[in-house]
N, C-alpha and C. Protein backbone atom coordinates (compact mmCIF):
# COMPACT_ATOMS: atom_id res chain seq x y z
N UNK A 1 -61.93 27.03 90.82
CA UNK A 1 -60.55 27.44 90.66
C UNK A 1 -60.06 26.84 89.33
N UNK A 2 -59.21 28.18 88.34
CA UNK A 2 -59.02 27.57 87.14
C UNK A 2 -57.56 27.00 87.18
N UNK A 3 -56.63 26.43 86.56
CA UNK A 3 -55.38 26.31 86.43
C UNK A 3 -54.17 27.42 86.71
N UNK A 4 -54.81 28.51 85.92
CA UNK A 4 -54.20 29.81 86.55
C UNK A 4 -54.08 30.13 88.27
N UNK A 5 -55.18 30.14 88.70
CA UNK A 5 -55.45 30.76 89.89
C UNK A 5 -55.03 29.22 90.92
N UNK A 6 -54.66 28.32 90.34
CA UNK A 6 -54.00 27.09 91.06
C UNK A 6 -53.03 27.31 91.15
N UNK A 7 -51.77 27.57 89.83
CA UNK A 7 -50.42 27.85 90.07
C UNK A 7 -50.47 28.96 91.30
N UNK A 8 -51.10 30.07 90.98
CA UNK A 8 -50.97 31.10 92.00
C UNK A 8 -51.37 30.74 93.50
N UNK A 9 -52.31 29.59 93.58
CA UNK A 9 -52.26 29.67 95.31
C UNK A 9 -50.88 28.76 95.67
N UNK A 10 -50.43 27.57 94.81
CA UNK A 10 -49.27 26.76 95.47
C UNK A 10 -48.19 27.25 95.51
N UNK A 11 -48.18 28.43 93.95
CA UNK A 11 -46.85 29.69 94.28
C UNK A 11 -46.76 29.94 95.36
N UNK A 12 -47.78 30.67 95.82
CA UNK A 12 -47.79 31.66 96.86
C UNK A 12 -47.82 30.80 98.65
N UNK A 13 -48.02 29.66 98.34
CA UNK A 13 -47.72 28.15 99.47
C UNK A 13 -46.56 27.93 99.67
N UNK A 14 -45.97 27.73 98.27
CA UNK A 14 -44.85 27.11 98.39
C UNK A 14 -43.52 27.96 98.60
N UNK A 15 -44.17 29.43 98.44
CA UNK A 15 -43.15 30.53 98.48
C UNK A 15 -41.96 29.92 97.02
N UNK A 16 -42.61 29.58 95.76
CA UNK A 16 -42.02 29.29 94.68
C UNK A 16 -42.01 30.58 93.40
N UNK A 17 -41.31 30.35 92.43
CA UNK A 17 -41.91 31.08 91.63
C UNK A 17 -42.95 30.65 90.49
N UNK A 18 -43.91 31.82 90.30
CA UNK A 18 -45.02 30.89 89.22
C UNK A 18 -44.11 30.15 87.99
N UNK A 19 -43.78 30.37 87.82
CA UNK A 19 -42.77 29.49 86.50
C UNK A 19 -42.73 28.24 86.92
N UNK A 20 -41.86 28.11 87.77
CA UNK A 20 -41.60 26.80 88.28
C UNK A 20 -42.59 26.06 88.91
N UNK A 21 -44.22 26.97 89.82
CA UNK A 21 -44.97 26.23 90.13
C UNK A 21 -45.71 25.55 88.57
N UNK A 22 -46.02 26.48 87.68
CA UNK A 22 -46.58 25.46 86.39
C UNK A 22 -45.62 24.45 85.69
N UNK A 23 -44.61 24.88 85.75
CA UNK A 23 -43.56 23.45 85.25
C UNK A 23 -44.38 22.59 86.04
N UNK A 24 -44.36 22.61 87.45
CA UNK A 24 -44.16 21.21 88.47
C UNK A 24 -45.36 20.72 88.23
N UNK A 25 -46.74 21.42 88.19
CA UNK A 25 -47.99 21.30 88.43
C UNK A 25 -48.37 20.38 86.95
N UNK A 26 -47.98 20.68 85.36
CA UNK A 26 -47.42 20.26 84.09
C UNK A 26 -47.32 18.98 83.93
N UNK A 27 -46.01 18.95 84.51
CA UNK A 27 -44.98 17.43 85.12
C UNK A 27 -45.68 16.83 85.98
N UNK A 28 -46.71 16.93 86.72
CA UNK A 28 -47.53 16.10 87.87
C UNK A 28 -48.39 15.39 86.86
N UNK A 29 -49.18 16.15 86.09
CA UNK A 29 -50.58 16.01 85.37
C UNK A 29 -49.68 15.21 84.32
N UNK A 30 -48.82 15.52 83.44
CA UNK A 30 -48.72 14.23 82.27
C UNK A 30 -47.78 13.16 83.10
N UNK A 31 -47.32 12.95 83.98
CA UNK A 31 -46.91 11.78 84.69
C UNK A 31 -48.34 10.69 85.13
N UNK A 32 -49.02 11.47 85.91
CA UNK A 32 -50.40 10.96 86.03
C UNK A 32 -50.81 10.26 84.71
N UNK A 33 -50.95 11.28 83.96
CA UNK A 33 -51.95 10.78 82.67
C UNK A 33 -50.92 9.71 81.95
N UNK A 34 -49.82 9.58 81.67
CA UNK A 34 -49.07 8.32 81.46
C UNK A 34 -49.22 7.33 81.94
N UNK A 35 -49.02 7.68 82.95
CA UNK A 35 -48.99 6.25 84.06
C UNK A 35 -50.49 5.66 83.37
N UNK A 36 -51.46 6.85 84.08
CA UNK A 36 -53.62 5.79 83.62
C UNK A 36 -53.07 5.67 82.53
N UNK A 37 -52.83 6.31 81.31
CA UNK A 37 -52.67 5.70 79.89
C UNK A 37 -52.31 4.03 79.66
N UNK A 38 -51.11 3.80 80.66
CA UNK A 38 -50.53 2.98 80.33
C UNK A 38 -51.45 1.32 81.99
N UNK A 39 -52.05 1.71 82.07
CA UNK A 39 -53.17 1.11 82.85
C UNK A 39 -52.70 0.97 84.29
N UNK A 40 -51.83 1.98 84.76
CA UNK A 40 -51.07 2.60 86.17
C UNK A 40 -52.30 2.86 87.19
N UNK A 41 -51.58 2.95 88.08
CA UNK A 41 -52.22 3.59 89.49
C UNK A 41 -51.18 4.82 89.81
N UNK A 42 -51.74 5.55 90.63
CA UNK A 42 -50.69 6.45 91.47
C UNK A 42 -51.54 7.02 92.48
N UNK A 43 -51.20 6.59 93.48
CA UNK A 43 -51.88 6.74 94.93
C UNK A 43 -50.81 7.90 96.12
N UNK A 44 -51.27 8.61 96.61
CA UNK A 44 -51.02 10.09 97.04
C UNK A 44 -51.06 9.78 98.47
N UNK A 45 -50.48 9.17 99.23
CA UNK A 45 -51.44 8.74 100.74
C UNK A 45 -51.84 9.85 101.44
N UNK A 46 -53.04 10.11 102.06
CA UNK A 46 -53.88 10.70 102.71
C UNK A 46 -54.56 11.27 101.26
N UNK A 47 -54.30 11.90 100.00
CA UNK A 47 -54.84 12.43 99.35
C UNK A 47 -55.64 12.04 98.73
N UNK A 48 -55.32 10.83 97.65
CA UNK A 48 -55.95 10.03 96.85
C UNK A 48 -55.51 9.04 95.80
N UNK A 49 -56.42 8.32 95.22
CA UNK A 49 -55.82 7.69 94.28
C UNK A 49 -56.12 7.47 92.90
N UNK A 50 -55.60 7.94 91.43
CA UNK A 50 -55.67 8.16 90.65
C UNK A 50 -55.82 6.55 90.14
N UNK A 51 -56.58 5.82 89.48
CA UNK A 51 -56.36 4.53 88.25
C UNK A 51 -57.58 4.90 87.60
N UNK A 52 -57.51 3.95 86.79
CA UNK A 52 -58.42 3.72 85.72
C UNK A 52 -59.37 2.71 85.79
N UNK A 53 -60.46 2.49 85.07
CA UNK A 53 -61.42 1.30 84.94
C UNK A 53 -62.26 1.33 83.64
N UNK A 54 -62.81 0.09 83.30
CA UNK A 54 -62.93 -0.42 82.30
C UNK A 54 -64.68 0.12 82.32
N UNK A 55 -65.29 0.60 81.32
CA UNK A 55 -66.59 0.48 81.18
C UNK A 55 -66.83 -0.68 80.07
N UNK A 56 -68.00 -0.95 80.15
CA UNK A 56 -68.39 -2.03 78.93
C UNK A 56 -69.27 -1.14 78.33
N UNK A 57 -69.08 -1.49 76.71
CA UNK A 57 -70.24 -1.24 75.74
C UNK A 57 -72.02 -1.18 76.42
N UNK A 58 -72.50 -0.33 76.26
CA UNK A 58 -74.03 -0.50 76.81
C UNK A 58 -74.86 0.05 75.62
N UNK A 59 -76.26 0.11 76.18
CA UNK A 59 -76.93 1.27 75.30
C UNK A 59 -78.00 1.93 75.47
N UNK A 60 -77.57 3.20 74.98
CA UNK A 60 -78.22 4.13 75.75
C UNK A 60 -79.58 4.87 74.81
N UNK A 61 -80.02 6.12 75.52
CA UNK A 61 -81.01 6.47 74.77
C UNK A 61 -80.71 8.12 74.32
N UNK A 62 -81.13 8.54 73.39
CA UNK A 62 -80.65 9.96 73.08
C UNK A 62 -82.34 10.45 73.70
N UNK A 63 -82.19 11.26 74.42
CA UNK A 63 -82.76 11.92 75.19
C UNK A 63 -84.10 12.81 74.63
N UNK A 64 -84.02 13.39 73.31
CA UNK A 64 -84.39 14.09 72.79
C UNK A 64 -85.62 13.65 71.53
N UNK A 65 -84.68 12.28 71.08
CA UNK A 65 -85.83 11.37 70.17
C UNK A 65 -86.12 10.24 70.55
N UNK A 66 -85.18 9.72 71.88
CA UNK A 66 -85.54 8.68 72.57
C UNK A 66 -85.31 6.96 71.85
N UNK A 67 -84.39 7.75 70.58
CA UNK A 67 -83.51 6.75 69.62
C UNK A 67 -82.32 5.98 70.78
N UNK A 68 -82.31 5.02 70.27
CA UNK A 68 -81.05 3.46 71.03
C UNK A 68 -79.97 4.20 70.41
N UNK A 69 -78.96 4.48 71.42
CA UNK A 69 -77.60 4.98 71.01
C UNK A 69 -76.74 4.00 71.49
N UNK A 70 -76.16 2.92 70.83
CA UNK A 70 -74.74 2.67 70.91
C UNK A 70 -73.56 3.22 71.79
N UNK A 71 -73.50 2.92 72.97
CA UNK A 71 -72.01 3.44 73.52
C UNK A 71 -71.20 2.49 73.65
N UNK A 72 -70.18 2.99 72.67
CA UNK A 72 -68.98 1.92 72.82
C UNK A 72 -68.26 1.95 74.48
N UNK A 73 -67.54 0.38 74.41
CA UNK A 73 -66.73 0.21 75.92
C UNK A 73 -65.63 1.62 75.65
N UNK A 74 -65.24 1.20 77.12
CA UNK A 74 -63.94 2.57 76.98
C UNK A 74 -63.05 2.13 78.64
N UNK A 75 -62.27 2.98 78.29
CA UNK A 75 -61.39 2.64 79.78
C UNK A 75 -61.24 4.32 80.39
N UNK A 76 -62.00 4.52 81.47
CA UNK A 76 -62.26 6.08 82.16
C UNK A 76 -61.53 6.05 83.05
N UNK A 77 -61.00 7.48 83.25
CA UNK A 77 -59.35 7.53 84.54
C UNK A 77 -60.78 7.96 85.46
N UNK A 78 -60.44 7.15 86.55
CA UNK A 78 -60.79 7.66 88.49
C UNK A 78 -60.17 7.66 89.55
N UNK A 79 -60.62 8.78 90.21
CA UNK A 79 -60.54 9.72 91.06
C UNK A 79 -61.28 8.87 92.56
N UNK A 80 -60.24 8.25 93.68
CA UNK A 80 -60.62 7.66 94.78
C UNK A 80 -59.80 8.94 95.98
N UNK A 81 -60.79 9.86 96.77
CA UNK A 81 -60.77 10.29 97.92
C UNK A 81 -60.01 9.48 98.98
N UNK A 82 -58.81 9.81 99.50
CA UNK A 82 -58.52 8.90 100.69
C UNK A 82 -59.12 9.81 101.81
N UNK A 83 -58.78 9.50 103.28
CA UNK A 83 -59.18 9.21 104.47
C UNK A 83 -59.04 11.25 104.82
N UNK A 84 -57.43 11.38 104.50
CA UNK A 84 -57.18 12.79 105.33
C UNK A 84 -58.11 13.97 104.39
N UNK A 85 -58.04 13.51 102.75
CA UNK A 85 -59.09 14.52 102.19
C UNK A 85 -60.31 14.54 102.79
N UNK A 86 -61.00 13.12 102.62
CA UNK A 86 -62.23 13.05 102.65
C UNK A 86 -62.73 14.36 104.51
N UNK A 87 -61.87 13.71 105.46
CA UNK A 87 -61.96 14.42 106.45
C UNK A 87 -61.65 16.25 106.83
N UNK A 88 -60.87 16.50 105.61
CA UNK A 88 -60.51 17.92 105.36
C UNK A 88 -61.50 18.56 104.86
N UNK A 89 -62.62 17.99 103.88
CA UNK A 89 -63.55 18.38 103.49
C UNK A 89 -64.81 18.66 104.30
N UNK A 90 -64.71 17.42 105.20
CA UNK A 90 -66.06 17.54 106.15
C UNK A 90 -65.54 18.45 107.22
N UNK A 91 -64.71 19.10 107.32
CA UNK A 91 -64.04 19.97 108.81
C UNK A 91 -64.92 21.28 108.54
N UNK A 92 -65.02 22.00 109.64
CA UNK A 92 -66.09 23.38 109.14
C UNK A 92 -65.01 24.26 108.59
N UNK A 93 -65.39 25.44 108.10
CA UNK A 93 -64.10 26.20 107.67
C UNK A 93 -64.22 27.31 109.35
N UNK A 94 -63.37 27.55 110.00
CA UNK A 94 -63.53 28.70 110.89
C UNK A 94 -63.28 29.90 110.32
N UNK A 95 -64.34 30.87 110.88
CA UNK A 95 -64.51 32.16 110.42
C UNK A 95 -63.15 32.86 109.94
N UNK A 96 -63.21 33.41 108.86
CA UNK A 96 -61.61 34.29 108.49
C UNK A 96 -60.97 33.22 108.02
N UNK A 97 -61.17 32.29 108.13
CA UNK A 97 -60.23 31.13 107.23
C UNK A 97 -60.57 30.51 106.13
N UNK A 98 -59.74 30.26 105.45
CA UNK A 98 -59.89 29.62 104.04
C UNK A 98 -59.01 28.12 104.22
């Protein structure tokens, strides 16, 4: 599912209009990404929880010539599954349902 076809299923959820579902959907995603920017959490209960974490410098190998590549440290946004997703996922889908 692309961004497009996202506004259109929560439109069509929320009985909203697409306009206003991509404003909201917009406004979710750079609130998020501010917050990790700024070394935030934002936790969703039952859904999940958005922070960040630190990698360290390592080094790696380029695959191809099998040359030592340098990877610098970095700070990567993650993605923690809570309890009601994780269980929404493992549920079967029943026939005719999505």
């Amino acid at each position: 599912m692309n961004k497009t076809e996202l506004v259109d299923a929560m439109a069509a959820k929320a009985g909203i209009s697409k306009k206003d579902t991509e404003a909201a959907l917009s406004a979710f995603i750079a609130v998020v990404s501010d917050e990790l920017q700024n070394k935030g959490k934002v936790a969703l209960v039952g859904f999940g929880t958005f922070e960040t974490t630190d990698r360290a410098a390592k080094v790696g190998h380029n695959p191809q010539t099998g040359a030592e590549v340098k990877i610098a440290a970095c700070t990567a946004p993650k993605f923690k599954a809570g309890k009601a997703l994780k269980d929404k996922v493992n549920t079967p889908v029943k026939k005719g349902k999505k």
